[in-house]
Protein backbone atom coordinates (compact mmCIF):
# COMPACT_ATOMS: atom_id res chain seq x y z
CA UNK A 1 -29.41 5.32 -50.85
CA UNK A 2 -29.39 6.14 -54.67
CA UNK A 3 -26.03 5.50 -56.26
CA UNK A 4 -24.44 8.46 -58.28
CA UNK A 5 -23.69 8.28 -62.08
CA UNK A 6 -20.74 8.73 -63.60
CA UNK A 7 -21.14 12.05 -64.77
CA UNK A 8 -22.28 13.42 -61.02
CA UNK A 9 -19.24 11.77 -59.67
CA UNK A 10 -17.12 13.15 -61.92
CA UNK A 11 -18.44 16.59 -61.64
CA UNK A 12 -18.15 15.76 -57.62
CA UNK A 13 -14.29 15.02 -58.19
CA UNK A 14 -13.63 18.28 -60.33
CA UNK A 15 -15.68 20.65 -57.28
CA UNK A 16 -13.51 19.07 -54.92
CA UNK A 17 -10.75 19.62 -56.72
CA UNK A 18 -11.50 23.39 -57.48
CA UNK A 19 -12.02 23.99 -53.60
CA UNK A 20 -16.09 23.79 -54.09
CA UNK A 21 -16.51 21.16 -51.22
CA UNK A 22 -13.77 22.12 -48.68
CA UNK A 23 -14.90 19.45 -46.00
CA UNK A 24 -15.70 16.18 -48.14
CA UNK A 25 -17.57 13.70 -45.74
CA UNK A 26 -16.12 10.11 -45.75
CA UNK A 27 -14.66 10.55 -49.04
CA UNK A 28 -13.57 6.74 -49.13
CA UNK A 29 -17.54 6.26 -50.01
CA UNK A 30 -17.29 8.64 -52.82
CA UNK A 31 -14.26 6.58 -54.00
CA UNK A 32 -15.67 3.45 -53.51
CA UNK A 33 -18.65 4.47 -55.88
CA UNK A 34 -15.86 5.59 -58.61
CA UNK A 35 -14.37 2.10 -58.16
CA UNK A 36 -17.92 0.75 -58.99
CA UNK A 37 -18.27 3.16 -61.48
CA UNK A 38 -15.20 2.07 -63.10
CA UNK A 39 -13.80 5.36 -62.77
CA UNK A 40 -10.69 4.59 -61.47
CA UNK A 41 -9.19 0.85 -59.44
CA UNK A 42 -8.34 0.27 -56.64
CA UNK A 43 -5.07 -0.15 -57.90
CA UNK A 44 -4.86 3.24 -59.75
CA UNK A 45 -6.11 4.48 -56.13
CA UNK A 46 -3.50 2.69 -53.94
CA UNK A 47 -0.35 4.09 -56.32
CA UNK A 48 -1.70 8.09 -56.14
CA UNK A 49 -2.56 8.06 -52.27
CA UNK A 50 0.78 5.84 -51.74
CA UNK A 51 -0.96 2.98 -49.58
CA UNK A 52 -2.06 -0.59 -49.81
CA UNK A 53 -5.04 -1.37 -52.11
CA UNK A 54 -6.57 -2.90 -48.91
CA UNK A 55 -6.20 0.44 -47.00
CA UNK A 56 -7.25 2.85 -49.93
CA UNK A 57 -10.97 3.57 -48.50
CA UNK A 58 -10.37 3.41 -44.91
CA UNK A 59 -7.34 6.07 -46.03
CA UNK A 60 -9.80 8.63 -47.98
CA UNK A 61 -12.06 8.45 -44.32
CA UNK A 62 -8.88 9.93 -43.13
CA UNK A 63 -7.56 12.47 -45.76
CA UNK A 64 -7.21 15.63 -45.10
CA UNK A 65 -8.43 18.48 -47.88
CA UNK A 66 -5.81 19.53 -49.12
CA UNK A 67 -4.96 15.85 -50.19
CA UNK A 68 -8.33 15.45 -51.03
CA UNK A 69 -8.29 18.02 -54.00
CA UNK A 70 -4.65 16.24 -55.03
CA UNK A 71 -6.29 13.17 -55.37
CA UNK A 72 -9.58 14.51 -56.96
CA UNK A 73 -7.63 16.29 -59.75
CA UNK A 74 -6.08 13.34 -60.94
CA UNK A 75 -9.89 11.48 -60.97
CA UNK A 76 -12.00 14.48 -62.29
CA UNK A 77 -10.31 14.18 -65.77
């Protein structure tokens, strides 16, 4: 499995957050490639979604869309 650059995973975050991708599969992945990335922490993460830093993948497995597009507006800039 390739990993995605910067620019597609920004351009992933803004389409999510516009309402492109209504059903994001296992989002934490996407967000632990923008931690790799250096997008974002997982820090930065933990304080938007309001959880632990050791629960912020396993939580974006188990977002729902709506909070999904929240979180992907603040990371798409």
């Amino acid at each position: 499995m390739t990993q995605p650059t910067e620019a597609c995973l920004r351009a992933t975050f803004r389409a999510i957050a516009d309402g492109e991708h209504n059903n994001p599969s296992r989002f934490g992945t996407t967000l632990q490639s923008a931690v790799r990335l250096n997008l974002t922490t997982k820090a930065a993460l933990a304080t938007l979604m309001g959880v632990s830093e050791a629960h912020v993948f396993t939580k974006g497995n188990n977002m729902k869309a709506g909070e999904i597009r929240s979180l992907c507006r603040n990371l798409a800039l």
